[in-house]
Protein backbone atom coordinates (compact mmCIF):
# COMPACT_ATOMS: atom_id res chain seq x y z
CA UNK A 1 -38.84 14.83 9.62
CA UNK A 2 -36.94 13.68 6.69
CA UNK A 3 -33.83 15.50 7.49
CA UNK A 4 -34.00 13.47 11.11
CA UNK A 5 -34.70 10.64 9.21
CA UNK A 6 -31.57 11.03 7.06
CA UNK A 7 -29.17 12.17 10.34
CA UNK A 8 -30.56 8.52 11.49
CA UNK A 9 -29.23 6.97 8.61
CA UNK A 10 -26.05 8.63 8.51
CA UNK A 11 -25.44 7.52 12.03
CA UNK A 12 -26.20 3.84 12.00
CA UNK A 13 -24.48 3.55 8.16
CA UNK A 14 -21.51 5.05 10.03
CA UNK A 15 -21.31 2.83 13.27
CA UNK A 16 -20.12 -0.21 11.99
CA UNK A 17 -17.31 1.17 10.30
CA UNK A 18 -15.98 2.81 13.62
CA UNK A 19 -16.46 0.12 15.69
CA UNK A 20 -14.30 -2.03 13.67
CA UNK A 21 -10.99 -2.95 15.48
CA UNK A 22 -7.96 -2.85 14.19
CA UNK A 23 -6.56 -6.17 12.87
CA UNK A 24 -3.22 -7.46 14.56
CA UNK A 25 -0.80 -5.81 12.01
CA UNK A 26 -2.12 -2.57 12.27
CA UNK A 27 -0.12 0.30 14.13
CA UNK A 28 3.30 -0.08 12.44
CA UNK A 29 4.39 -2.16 14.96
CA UNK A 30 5.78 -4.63 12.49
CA UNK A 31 9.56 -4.92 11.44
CA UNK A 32 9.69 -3.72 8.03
CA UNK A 33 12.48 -5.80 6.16
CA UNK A 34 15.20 -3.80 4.50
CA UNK A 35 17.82 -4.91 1.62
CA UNK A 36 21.00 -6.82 2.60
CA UNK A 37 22.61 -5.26 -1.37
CA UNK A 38 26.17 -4.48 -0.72
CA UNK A 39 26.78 -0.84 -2.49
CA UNK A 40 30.09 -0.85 -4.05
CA UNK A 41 32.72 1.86 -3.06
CA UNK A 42 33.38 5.16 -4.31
CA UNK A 43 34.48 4.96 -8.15
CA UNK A 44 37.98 4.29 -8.75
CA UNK A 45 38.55 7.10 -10.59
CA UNK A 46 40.56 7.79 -13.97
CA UNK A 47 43.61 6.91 -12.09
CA UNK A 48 42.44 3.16 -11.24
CA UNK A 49 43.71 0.27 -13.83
CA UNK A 50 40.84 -1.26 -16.28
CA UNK A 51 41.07 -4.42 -13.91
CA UNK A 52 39.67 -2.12 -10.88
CA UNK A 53 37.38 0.03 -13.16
CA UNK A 54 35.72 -3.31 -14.33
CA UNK A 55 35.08 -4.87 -10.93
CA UNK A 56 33.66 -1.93 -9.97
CA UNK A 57 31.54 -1.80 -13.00
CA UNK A 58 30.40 -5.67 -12.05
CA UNK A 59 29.76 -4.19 -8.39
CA UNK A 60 27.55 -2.29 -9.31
CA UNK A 61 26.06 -3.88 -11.50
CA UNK A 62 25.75 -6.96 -9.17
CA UNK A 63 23.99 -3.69 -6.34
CA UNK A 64 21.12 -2.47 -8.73
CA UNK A 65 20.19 -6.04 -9.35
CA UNK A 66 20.11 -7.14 -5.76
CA UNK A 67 17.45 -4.24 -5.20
CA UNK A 68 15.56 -4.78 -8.29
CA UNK A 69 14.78 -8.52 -7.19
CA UNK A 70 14.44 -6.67 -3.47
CA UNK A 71 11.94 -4.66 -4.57
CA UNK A 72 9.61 -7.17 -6.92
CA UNK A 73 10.05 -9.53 -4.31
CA UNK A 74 8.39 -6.94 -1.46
CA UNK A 75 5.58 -6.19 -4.26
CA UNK A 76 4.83 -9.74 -4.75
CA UNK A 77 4.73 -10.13 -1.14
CA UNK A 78 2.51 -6.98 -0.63
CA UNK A 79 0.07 -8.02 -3.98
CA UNK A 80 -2.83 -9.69 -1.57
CA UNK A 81 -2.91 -6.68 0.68
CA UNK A 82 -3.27 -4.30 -2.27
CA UNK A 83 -6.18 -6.56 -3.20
CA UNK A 84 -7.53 -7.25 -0.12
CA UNK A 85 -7.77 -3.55 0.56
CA UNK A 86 -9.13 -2.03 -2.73
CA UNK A 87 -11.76 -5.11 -2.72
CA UNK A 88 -12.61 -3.44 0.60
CA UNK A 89 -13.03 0.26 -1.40
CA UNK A 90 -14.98 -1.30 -3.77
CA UNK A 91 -17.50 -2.59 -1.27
CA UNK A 92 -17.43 0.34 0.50
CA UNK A 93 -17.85 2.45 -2.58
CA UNK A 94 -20.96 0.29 -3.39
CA UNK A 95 -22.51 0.11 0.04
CA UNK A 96 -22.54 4.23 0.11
CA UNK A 97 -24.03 4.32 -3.56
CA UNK A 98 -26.50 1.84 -2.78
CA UNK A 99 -27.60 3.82 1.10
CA UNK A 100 -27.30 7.25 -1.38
CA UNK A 101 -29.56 5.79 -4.18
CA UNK A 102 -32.28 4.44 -0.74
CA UNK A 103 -31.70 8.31 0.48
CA UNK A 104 -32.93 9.70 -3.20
CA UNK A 105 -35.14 6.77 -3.21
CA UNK A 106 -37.26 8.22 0.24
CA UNK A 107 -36.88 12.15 -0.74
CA UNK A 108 -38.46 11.80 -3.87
CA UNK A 109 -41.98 10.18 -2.46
């Protein structure tokens, strides 16, 4: 009886979470932006005068910053979703150990 009891459970504690529909984002469907950085051009080489060797070196330079703001810009962007979803975990995580600790709760009477 308590086994059926505990399949019961299981089965309604479950439901909600499947009948949830997915929120308008979801699916990938979404453009994901990409950097505009310009990547400088193949190095000049030993050949190339200092004048050529340093704009190339400020090129560069001038890339890896572009997509270092690029890429704290997308994680300041993405911060609330990170949050939003491991609040979500966290009440999940607490809604399971409280329906485990009412399962314990019932076998042990």
């Amino acid at each position: 009886m308590r086994l059926h009891l505990l399949l019961v459970c299981v089965a309604l504690a479950a439901a909600p979470a499947l009948a949830q529909q997915p929120s308008a984002g979801a699916g990938g469907s979404e453009a994901v932006p990409k950097h505009n950085c310009a990547k400088p051009g193949e190095f000049p080489g030993s050949l190339a005068s200092d004048g050529q060797k340093r704009q190339y070196q400020r090129d560069y330079v001038a890339y890896t910053d572009c997509l270092k703001k690029f890429a704290t810009d997308q994680n300041k962007l993405a911060e609330p979703h990170i949050k939003a979803a491991n609040d979500t975990v966290n009440e999940y995580n607490a809604a399971v150990k409280a329906f485990n600790d009412l399962v314990e709760k019932e076998k042990a009477k």
